[in-house]
Protein backbone atom coordinates (compact mmCIF):
# COMPACT_ATOMS: atom_id res chain seq x y z
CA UNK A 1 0.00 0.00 0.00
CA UNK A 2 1.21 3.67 -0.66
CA UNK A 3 -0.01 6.73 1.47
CA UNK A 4 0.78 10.19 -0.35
CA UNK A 5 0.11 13.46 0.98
CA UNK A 6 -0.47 17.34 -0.42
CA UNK A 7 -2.98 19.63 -1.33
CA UNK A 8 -5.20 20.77 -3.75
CA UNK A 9 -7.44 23.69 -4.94
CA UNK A 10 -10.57 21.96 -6.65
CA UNK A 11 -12.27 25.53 -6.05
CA UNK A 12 -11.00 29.21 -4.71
CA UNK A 13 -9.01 28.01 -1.94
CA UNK A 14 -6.28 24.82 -1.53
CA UNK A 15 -7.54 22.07 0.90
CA UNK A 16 -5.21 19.23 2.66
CA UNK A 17 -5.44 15.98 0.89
CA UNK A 18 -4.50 12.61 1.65
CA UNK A 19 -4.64 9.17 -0.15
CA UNK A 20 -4.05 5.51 0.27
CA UNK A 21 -3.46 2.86 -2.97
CA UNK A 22 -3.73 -0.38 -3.09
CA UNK A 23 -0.96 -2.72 -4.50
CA UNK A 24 -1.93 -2.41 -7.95
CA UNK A 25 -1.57 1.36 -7.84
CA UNK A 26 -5.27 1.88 -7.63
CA UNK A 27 -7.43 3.69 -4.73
CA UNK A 28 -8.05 2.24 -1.69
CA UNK A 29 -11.81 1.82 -0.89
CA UNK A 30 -10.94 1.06 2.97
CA UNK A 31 -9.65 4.36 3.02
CA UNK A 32 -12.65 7.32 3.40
CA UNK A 33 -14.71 4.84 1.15
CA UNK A 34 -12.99 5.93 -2.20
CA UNK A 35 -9.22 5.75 -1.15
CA UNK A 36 -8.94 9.69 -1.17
CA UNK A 37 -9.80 12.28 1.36
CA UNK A 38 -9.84 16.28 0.57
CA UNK A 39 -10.08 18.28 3.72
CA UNK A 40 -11.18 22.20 4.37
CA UNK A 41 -8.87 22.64 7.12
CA UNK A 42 -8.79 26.75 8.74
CA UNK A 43 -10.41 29.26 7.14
CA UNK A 44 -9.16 29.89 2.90
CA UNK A 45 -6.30 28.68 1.92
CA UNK A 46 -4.65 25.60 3.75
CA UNK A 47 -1.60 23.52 2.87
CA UNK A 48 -0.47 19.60 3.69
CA UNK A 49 3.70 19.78 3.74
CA UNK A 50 4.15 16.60 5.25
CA UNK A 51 3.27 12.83 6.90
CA UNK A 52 4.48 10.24 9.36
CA UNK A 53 2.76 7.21 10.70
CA UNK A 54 3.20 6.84 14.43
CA UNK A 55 3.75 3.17 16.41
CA UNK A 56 -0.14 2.35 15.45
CA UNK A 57 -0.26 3.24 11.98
CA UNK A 58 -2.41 6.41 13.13
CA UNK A 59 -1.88 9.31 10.10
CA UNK A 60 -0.18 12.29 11.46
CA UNK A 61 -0.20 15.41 8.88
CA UNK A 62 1.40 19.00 9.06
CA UNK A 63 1.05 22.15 7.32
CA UNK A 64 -0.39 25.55 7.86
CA UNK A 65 -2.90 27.45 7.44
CA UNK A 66 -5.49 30.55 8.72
CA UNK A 67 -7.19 29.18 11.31
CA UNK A 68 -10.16 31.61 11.53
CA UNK A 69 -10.87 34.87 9.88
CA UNK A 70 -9.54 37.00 12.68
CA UNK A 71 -5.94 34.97 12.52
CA UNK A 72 -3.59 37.82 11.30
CA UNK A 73 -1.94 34.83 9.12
CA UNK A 74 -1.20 31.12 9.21
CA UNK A 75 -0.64 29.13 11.93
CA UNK A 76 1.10 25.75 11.79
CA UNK A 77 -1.75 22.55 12.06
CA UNK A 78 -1.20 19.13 13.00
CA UNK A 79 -4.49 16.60 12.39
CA UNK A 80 -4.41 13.04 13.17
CA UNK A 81 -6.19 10.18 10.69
CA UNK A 82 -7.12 6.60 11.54
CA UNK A 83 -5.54 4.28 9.47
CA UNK A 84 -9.06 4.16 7.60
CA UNK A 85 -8.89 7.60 6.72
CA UNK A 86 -11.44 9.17 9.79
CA UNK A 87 -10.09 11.57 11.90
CA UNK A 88 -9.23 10.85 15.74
CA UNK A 89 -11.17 12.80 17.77
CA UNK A 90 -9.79 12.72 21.20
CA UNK A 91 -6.29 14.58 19.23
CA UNK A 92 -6.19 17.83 18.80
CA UNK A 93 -8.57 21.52 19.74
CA UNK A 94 -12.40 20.73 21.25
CA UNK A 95 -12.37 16.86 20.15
CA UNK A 96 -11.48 18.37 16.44
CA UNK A 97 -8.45 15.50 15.58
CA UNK A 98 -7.05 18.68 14.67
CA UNK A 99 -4.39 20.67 16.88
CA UNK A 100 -4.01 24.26 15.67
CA UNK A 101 -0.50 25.88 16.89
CA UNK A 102 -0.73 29.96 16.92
CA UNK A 103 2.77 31.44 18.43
CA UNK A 104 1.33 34.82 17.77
CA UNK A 105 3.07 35.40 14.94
CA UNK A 106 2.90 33.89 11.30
CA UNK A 107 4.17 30.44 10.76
CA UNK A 108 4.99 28.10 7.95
CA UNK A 109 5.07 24.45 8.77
CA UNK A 110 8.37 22.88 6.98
CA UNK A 111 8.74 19.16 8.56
CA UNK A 112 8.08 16.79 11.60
CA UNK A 113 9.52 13.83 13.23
CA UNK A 114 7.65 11.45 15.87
CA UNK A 115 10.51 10.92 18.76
CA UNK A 116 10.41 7.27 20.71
CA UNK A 117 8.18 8.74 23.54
CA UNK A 118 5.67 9.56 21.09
CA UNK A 119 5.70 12.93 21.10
CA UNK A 120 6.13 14.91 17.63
CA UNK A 121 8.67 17.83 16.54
CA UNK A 122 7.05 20.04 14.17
CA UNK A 123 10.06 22.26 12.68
CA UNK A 124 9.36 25.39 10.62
CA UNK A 125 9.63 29.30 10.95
CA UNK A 126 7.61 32.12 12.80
CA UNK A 127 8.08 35.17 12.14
CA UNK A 128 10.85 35.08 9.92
CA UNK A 129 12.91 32.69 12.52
CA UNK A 130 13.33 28.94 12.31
CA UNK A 131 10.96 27.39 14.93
CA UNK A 132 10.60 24.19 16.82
CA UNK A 133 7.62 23.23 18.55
CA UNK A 134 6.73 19.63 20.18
CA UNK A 135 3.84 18.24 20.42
CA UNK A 136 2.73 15.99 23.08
CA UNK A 137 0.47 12.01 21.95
CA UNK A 138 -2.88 14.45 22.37
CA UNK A 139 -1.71 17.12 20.01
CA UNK A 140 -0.98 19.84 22.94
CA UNK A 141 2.16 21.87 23.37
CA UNK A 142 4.58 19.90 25.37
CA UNK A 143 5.25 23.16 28.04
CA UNK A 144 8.71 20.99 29.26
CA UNK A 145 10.06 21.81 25.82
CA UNK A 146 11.76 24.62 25.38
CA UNK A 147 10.31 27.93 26.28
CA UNK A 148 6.32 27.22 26.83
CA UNK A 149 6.60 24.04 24.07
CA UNK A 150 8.95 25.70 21.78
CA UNK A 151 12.18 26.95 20.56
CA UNK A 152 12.61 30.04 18.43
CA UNK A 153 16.14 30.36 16.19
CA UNK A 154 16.80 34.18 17.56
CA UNK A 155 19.73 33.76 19.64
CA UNK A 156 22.10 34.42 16.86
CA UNK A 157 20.14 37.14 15.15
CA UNK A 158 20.81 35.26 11.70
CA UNK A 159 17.85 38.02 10.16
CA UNK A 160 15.15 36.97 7.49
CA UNK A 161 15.36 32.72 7.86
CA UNK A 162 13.44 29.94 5.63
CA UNK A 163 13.59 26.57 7.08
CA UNK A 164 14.36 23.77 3.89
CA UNK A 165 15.48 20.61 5.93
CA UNK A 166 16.19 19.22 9.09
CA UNK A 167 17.17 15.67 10.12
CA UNK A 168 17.58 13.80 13.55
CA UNK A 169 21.41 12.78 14.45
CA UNK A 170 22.04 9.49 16.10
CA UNK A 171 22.75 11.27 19.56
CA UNK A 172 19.35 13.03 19.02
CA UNK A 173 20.45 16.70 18.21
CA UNK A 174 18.62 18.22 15.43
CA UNK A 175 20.40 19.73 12.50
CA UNK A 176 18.47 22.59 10.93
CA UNK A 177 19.28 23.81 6.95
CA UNK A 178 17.98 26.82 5.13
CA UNK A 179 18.44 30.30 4.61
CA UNK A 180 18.97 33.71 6.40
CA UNK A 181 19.04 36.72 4.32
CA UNK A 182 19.66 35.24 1.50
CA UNK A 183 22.51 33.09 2.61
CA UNK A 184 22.55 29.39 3.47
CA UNK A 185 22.86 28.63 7.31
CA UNK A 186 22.95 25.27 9.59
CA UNK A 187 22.71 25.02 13.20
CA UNK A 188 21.74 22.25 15.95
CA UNK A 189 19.78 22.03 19.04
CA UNK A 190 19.74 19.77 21.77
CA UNK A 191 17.57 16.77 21.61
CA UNK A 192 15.30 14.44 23.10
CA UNK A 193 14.28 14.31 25.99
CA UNK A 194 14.75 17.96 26.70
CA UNK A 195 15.56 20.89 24.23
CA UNK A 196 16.82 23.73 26.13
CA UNK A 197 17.94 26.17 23.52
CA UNK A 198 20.02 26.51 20.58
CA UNK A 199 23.59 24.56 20.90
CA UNK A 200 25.34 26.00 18.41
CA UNK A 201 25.86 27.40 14.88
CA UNK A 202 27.47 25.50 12.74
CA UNK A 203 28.02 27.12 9.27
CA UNK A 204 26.72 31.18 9.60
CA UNK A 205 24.92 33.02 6.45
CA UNK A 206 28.28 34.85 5.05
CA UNK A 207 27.95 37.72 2.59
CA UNK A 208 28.09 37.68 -0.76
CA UNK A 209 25.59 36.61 -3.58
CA UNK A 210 23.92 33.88 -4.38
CA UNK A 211 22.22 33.34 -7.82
CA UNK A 212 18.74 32.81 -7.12
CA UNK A 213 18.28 29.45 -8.67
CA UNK A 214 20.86 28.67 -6.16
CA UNK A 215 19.48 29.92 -2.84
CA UNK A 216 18.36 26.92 -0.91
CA UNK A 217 19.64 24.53 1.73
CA UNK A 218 19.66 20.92 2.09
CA UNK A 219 21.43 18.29 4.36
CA UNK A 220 22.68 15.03 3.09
């Protein structure tokens, strides 16, 4: 079987969507009854950026999106799927399966990673600065993360940052990739269980151009 994840604008606005195939390549009944689930998620537009499965094969999606018409802009959103496509209920804001994360500021959901206790690391920016957040198995700000449930990049004062990749060393530090003014950046926090702030910078924005087609950041 193959999940896939995205979005999609069949009208005005883009909607999450998720989908399950079969072995053949062709849609999974089991899954929402025609193997394909579109959902209005906020208020306008909203947008899917990513998936993981956790230990029970429960869907776990991430993106962002205006939560209400009085949200100044978008705020990053976790919602949690059964494996047959319905959402979980007890997860997330008012028995929603949808957990709605405003840090007062604007935020653009980037990636995620489920950690062996369960809990989640949503990774993105607010604001302009690379953000961490962690999310506890009900979809609730973990508070003992962090500052308040989560970490902000602004230590350094890097400027203007875009968040392109993270990934999860073997010693559980994170390493975060992307851009900051322009210029390519990396730098690590400490991991699980506890994140206490940033560790480190590893490789600062420097000055000088970049061609455009050029400015973005990976890890490898």
């Amino acid at each position: 079987e193959i999940l896939g994840c995205g979005y999609t604008k069949p009208g005005r606005f883009t909607k999450f969507a998720v989908f399950r195939l079969d072995t053949d390549g062709n849609p999974d009944p089991r899954f929402d009854g025609d193997g394909i689930k579109i959902m209005d998620i906020g208020v306008e537009n909203a947008f899917c950026e990513g998936m993981v499965l956790d230990k029970d094969q429960n869907i776990l999606l991430m993106g962002h999106t205006r939560r209400n018409q009085y949200a100044r802009g978008f705020d990053f959103v976790v919602l949690k799927l059964f494996p047959n496509g319905m959402f979980d209920r007890g997860y997330g804001n008012e028995g929603s399966g949808i957990s709605y994360i405003d840090l007062g500021g604007t935020e653009y959901a980037t990636g995620m990673h489920i950690q062996q206790d369960g809990n989640l690391l949503l990774m993105g920016t607010s604001n302009h600065k690379v953000t961490v957040v962690r999310i506890n198995e009900h979809g609730k700000l973990d508070k003992s993360f962090g500052t308040n449930g989560q970490l902000t990049n602004d230590n350094f004062k890097l400027g203007r940052e875009k968040l392109y990749d993270f990934t999860i060393q073997d010693n559980h530090k994170i390493l975060l990739a992307g851009m900051a003014d322009e210029a390519p950046f990396v730098s690590r926090v400490h991991g699980n269980p506890d994140i206490m702030g940033l560790e480190e910078i590893l490789m600062s924005p420097w000055e000088g151009g970049l061609s455009k087609s050029k400015k973005y950041a990976s890890l490898s």
